[in-house]
N, C-alpha and C. Protein backbone atom coordinates (compact mmCIF):
# COMPACT_ATOMS: atom_id res chain seq x y z
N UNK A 1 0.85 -1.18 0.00
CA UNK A 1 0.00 0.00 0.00
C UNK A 1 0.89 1.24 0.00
N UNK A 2 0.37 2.23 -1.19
CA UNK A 2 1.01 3.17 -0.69
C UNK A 2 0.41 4.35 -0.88
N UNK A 3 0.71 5.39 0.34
CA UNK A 3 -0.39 6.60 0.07
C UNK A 3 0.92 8.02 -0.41
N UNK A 4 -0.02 9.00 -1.53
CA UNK A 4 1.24 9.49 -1.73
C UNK A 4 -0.17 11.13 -2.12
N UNK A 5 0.52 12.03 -2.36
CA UNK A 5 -0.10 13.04 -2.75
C UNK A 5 -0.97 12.95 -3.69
N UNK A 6 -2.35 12.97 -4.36
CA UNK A 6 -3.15 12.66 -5.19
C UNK A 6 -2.30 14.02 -6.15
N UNK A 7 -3.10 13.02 -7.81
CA UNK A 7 -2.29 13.90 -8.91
C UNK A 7 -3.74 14.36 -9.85
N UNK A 8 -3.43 14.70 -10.92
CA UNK A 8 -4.80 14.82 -11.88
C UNK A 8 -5.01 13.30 -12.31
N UNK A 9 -4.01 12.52 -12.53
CA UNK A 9 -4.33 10.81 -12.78
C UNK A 9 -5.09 10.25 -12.17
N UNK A 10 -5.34 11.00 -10.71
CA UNK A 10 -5.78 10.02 -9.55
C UNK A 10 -7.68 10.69 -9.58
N UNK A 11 -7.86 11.65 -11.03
CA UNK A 11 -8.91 12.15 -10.51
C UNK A 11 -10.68 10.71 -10.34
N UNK A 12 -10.10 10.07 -11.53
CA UNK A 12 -11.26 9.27 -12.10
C UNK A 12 -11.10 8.06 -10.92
N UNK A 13 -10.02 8.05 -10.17
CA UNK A 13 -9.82 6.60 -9.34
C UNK A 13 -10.54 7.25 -7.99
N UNK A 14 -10.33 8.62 -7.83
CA UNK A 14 -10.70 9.16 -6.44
C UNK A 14 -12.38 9.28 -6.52
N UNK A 15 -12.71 9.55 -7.76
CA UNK A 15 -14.29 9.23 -8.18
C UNK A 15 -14.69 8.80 -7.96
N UNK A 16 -14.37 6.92 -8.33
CA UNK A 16 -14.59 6.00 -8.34
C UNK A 16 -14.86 5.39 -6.95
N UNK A 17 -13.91 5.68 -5.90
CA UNK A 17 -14.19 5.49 -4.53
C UNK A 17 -15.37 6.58 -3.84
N UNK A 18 -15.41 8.03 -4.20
CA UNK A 18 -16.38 8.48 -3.66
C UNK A 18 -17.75 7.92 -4.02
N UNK A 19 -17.79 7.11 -5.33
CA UNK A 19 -19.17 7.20 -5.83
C UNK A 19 -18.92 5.38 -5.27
N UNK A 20 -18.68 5.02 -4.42
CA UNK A 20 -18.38 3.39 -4.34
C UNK A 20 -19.07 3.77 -2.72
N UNK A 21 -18.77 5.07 -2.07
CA UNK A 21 -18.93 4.85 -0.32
C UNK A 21 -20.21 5.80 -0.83
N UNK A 22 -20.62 6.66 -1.02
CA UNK A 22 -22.05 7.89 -0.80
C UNK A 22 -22.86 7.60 -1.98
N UNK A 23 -23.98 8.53 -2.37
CA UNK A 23 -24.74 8.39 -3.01
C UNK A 23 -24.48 8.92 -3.98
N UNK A 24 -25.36 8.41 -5.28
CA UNK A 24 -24.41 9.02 -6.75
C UNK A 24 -25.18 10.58 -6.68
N UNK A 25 -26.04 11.02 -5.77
CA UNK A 25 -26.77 12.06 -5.90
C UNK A 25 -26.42 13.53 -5.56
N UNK A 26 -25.20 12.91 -4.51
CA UNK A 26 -24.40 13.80 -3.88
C UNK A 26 -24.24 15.19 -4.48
N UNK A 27 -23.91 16.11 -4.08
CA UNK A 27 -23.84 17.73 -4.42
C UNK A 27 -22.89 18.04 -4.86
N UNK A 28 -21.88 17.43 -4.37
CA UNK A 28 -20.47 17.57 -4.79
C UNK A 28 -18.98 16.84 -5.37
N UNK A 29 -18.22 16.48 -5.98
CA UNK A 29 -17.75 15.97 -6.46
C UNK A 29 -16.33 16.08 -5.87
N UNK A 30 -15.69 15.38 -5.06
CA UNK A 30 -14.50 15.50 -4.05
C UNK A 30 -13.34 15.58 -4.64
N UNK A 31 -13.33 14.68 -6.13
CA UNK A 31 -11.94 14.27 -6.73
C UNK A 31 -11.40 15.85 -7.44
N UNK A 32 -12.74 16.61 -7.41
CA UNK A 32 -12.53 18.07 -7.83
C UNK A 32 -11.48 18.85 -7.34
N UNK A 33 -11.29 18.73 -5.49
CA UNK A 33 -10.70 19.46 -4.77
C UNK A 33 -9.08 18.73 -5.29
N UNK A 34 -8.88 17.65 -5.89
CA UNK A 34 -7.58 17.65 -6.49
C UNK A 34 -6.66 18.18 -6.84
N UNK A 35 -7.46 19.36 -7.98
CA UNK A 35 -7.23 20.43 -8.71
C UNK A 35 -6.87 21.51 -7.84
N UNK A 36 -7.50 21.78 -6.78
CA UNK A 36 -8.05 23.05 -6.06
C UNK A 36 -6.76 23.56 -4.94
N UNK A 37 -5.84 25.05 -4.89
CA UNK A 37 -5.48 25.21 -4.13
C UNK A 37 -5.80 25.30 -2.46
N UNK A 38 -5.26 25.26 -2.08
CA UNK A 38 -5.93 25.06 -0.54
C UNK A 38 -6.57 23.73 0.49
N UNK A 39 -6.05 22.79 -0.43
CA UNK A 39 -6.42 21.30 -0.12
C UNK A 39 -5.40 20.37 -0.13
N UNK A 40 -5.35 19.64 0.90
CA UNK A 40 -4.58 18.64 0.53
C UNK A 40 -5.53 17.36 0.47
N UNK A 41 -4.95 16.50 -0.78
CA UNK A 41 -5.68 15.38 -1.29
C UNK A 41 -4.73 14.72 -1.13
N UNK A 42 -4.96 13.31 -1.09
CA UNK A 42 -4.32 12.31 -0.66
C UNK A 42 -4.55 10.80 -0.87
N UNK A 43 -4.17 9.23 -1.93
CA UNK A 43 -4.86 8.14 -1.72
C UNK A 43 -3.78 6.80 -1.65
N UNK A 44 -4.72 6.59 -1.48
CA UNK A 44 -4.08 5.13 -1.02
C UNK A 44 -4.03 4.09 -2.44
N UNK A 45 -2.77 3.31 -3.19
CA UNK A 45 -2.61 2.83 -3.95
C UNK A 45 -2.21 1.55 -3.65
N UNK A 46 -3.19 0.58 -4.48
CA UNK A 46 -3.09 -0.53 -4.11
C UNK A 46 -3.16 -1.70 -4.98
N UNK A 47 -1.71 -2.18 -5.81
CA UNK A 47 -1.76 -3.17 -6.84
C UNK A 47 -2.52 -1.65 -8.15
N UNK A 48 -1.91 -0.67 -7.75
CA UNK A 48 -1.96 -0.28 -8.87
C UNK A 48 -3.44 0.48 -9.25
N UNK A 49 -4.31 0.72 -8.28
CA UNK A 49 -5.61 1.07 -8.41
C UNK A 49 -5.87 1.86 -6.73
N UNK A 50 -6.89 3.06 -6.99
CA UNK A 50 -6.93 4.13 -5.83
C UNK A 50 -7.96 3.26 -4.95
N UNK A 51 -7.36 2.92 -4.26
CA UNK A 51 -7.95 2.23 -2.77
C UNK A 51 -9.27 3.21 -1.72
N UNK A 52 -8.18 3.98 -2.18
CA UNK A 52 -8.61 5.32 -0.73
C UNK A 52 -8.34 6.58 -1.29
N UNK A 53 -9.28 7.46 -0.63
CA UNK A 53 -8.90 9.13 -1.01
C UNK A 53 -9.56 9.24 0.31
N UNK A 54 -8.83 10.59 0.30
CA UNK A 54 -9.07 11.85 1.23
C UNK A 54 -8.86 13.44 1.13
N UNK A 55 -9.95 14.30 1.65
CA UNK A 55 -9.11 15.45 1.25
C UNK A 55 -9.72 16.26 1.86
N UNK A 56 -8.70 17.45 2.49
CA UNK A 56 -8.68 18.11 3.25
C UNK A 56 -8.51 19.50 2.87
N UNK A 57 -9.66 20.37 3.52
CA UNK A 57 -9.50 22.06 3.16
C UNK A 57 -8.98 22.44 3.79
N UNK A 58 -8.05 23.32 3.30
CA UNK A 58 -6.63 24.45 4.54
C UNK A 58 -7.33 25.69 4.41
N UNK A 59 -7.54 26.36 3.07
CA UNK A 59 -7.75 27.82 3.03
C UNK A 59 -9.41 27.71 2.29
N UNK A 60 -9.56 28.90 2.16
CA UNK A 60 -10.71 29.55 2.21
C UNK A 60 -11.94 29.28 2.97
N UNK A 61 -11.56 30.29 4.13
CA UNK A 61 -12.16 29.94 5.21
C UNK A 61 -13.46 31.15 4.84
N UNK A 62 -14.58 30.98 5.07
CA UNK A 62 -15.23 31.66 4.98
C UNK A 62 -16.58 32.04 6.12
N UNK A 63 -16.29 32.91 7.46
CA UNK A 63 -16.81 32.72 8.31
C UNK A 63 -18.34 33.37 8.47
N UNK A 64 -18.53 33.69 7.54
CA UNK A 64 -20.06 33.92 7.38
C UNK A 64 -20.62 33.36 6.49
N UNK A 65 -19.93 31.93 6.42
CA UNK A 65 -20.42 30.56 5.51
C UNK A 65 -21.58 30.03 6.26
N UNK A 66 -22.86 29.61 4.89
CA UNK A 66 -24.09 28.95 5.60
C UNK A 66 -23.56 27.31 5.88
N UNK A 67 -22.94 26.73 5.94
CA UNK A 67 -22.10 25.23 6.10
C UNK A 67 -20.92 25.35 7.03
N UNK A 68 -20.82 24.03 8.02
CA UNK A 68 -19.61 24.41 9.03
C UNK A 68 -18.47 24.00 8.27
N UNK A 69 -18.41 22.98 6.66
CA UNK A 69 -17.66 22.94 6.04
C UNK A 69 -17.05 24.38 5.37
N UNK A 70 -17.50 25.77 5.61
CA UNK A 70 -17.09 26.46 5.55
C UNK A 70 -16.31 27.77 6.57
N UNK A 71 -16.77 27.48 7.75
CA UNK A 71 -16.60 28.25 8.35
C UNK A 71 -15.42 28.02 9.39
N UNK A 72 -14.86 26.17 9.70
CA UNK A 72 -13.90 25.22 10.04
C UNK A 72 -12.34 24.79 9.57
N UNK A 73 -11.64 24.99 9.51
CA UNK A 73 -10.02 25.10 9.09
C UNK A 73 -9.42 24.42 9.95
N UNK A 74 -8.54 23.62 9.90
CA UNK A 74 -8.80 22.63 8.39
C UNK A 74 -9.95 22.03 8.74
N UNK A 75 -10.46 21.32 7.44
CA UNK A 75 -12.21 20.65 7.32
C UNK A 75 -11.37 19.20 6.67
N UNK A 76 -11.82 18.09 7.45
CA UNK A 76 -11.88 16.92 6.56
C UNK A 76 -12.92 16.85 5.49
N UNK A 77 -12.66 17.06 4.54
CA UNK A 77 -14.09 17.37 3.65
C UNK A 77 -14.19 15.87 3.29
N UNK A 78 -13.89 14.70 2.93
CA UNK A 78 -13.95 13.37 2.00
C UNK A 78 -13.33 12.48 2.57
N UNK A 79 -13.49 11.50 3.26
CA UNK A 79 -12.61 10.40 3.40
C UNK A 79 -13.58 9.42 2.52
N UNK A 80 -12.79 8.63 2.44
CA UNK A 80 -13.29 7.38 1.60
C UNK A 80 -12.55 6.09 1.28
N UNK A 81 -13.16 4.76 1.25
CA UNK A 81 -12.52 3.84 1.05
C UNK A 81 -12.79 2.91 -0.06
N UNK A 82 -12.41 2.11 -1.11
CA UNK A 82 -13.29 1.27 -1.88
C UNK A 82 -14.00 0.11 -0.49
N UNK A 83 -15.32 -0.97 -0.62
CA UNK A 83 -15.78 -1.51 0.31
C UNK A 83 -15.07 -2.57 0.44
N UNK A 84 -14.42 -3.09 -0.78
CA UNK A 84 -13.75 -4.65 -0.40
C UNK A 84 -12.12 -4.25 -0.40
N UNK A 85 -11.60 -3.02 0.26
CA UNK A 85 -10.43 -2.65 0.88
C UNK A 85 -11.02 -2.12 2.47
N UNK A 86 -11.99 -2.17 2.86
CA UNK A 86 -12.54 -1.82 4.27
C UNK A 86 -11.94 -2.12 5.20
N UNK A 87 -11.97 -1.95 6.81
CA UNK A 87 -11.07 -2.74 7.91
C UNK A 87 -9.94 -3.39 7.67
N UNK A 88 -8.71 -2.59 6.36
CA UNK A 88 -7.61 -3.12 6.72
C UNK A 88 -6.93 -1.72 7.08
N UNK A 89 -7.44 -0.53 7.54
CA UNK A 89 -7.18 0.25 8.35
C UNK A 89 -6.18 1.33 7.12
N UNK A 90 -6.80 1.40 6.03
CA UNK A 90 -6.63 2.32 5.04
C UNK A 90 -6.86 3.72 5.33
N UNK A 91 -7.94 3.52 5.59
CA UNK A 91 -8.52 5.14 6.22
C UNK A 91 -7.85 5.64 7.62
N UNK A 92 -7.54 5.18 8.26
CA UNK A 92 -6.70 5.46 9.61
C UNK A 92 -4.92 6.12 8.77
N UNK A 93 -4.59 4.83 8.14
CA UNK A 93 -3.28 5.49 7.48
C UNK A 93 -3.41 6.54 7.01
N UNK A 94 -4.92 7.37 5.91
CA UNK A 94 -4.87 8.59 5.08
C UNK A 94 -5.12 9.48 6.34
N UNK A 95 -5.95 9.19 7.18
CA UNK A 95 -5.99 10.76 8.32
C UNK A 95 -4.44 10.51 8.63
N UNK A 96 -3.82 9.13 9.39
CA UNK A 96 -2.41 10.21 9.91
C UNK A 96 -1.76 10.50 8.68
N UNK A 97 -1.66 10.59 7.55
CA UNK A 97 -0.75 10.85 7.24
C UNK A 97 -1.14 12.79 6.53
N UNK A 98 -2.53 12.93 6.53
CA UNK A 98 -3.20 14.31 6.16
C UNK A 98 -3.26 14.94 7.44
N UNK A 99 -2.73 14.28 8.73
CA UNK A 99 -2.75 15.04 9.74
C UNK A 99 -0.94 15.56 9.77
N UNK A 100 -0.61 14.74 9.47
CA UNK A 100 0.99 15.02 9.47
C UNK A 100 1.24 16.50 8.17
N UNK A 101 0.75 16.42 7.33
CA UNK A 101 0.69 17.39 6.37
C UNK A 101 -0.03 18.67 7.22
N UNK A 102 -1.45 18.72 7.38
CA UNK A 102 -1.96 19.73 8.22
C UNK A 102 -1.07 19.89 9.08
N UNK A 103 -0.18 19.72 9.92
CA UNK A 103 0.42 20.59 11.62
C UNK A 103 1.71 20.85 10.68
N UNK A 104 2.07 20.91 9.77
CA UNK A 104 3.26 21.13 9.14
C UNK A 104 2.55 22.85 8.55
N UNK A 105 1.04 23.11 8.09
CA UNK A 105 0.48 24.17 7.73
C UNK A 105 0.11 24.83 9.07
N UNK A 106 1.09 25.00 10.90
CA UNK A 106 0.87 25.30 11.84
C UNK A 106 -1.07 24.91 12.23
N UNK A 107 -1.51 23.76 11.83
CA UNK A 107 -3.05 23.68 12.06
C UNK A 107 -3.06 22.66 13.39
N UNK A 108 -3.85 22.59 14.09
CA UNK A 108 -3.55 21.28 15.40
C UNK A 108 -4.47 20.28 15.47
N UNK A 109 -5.08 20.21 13.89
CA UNK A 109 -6.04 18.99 13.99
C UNK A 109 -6.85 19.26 12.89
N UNK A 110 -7.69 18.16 12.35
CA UNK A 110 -8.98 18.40 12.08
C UNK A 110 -10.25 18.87 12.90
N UNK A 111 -11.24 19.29 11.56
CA UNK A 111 -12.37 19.51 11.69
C UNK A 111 -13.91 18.56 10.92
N UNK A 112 -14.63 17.80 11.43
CA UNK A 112 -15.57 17.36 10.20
C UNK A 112 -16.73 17.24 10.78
N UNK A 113 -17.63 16.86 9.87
CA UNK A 113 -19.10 16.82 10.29
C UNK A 113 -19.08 15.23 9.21
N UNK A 114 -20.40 14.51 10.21
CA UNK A 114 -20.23 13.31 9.47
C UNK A 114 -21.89 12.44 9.80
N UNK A 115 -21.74 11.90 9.06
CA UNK A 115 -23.50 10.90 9.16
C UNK A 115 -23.08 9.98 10.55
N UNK A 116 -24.14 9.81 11.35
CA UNK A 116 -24.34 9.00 12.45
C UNK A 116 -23.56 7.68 12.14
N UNK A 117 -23.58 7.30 11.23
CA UNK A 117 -23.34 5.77 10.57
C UNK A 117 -21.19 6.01 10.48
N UNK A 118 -21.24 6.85 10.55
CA UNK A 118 -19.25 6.84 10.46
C UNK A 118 -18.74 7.19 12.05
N UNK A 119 -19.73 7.31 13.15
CA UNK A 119 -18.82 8.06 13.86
C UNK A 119 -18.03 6.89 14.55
N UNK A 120 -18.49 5.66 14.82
CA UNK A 120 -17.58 4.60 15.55
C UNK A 120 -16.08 4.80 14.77
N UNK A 121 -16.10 4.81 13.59
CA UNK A 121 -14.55 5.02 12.94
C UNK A 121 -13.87 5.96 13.26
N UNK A 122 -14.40 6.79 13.71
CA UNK A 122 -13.88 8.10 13.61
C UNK A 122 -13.58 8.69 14.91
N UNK A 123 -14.59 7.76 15.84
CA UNK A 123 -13.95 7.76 17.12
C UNK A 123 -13.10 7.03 17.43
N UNK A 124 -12.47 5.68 16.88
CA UNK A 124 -11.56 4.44 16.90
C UNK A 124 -10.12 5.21 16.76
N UNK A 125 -10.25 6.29 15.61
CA UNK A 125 -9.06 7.26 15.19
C UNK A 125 -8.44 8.09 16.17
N UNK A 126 -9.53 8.59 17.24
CA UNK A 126 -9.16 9.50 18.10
C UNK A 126 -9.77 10.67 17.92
N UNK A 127 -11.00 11.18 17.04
CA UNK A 127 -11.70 11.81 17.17
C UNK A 127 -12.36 12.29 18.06
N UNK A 128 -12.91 13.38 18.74
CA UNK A 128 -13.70 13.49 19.79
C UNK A 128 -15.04 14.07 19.16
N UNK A 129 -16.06 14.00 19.99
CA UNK A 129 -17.12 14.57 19.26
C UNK A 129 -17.79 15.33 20.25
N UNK A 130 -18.08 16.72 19.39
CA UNK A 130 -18.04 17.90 20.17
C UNK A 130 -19.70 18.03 20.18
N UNK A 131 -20.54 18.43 21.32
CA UNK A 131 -21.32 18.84 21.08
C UNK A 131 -22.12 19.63 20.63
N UNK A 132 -23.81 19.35 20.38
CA UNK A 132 -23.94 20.53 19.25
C UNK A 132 -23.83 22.04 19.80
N UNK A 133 -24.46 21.88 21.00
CA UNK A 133 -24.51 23.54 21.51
C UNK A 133 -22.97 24.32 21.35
N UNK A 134 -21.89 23.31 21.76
CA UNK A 134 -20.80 24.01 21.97
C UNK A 134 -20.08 24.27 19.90
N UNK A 135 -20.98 23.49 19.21
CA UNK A 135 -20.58 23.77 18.18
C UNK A 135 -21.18 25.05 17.35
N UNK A 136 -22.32 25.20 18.02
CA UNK A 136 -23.19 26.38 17.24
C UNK A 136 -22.37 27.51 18.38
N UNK A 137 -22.16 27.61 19.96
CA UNK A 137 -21.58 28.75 20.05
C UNK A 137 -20.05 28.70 19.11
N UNK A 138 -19.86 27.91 18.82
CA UNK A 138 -18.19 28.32 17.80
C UNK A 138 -18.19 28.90 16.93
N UNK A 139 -19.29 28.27 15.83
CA UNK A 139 -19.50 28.73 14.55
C UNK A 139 -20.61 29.56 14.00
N UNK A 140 -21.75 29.33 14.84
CA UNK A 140 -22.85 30.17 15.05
C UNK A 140 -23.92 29.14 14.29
N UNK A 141 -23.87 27.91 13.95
CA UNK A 141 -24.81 27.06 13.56
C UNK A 141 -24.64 26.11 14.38
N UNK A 142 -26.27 25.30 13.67
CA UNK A 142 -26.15 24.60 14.29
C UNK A 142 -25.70 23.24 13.39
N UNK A 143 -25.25 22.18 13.68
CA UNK A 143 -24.41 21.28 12.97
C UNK A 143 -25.73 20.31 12.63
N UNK A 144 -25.84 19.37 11.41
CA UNK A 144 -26.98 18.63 10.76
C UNK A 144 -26.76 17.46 11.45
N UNK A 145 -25.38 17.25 11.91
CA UNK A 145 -24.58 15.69 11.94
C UNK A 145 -23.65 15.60 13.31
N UNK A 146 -23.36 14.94 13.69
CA UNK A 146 -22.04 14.39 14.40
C UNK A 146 -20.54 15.56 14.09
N UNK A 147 -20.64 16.13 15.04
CA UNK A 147 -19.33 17.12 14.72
C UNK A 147 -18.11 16.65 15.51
N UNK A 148 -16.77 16.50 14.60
CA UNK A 148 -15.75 15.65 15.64
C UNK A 148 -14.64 16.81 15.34
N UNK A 149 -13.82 16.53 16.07
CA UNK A 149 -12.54 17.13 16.51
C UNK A 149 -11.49 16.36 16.62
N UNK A 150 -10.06 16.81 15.59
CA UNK A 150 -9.04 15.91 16.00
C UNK A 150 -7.89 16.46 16.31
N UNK A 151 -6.96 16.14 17.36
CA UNK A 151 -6.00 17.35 17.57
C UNK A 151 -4.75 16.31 17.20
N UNK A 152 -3.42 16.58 17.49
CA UNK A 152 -2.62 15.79 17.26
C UNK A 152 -2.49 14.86 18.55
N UNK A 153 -2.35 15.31 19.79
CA UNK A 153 -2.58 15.08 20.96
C UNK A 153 -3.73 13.80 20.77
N UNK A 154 -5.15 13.86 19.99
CA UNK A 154 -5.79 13.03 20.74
C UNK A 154 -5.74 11.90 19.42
N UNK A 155 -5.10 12.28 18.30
CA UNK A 155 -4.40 10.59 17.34
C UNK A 155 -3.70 9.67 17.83
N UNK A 156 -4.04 8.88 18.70
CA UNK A 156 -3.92 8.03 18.95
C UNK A 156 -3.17 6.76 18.60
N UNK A 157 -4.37 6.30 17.44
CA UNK A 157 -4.56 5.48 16.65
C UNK A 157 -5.54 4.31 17.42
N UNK A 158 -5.80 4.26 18.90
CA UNK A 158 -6.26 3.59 19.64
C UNK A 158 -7.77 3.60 19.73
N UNK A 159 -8.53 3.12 19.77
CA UNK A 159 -9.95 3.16 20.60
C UNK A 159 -9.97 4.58 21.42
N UNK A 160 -10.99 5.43 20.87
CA UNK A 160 -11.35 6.43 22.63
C UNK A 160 -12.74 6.04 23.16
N UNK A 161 -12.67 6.64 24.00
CA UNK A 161 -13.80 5.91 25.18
C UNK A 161 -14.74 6.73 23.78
N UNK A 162 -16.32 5.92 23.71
CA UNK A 162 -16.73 6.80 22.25
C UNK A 162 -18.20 7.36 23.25
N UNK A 163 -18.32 7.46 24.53
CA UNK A 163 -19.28 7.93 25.34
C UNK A 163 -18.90 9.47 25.24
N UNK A 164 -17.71 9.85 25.11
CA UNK A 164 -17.20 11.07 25.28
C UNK A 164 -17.33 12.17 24.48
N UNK A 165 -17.97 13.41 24.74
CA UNK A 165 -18.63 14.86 24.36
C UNK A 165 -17.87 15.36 24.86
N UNK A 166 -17.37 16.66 23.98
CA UNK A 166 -16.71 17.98 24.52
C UNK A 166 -17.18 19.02 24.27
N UNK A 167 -17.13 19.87 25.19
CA UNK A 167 -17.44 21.08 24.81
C UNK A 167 -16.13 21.97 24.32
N UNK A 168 -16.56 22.85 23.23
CA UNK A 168 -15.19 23.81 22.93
C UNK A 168 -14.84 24.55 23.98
């Protein structure tokens, strides 16, 4: 396996995995942010085919954004895995290694919002998940989803207790 900086080659493979994990109905198209300054993209190659993507917003922060994907720096905007590369801990390798990139851009973690159905993973990573009140006083909304927090401090890589709420 190897994960390396996504290129324009990697756009149709990073596709291919977003449209393999979400719905083809989706709003947005992730393999886009490839292209896009202010992101780091990232996948996982495996026998020669994109396993995994991820990608992460650094800049354009926009704080009177109607979305906390806008108003949050850095934002995990996309993780993703193909399904029959699942639980061999692909996605754990692309956050540390997009977390190692982010604190190199002075950032001390992620930011994401996520469907009920991902947060066990995401707490396994070392995510914490912040509550909503303390997320609407941050950003001034209120969050649709599961809002998590990752600092470098709490990557682990271990299990966190997943009972655990923070307030900002």
């Amino acid at each position: 396996m190897e994960i390396r900086t996504a290129n324009s080659n990697d756009i149709q493979g990073a596709s291919a995995v977003q449209h393999a994990v979400i719905a083809d109905d989706h709003p947005y198209e992730y393999a886009r942010n490839i292209q896009c300054l202010g992101t780091v993209n990232l996948v996982a190659i495996h026998n020669g085919v994109v396993a995994g993507f991820i990608s992460i917003l650094l800049a354009g922060l926009k704080p009177d954004g109607h979305h906390l994907w806008e108003r949050l720096r850095p934002y995990l905007a996309f993780l993703g895995v193909l399904p029959e590369m699942q639980r061999q801990d692909i996605g754990t390798e692309l956050i540390r290694h997009a977390l190692e990139i982010v604190s190199q851009h002075s950032a001390s973690g992620l930011w994401l919002e996520c469907p009920e159905s991902s947060a066990k993973f995401y707490e396994k990573v070392g995510f914490v998940r912040l509550t909503p009140e303390a997320v609407q006083r941050h950003t001034g909304l209120t969050p649709k989803g599961p809002v998590y927090r990752l600092t470098s401090e709490s990557a682990t890589g271990h299990a966190a207790d997943s009972s655990s709420t923070r307030a900002l």
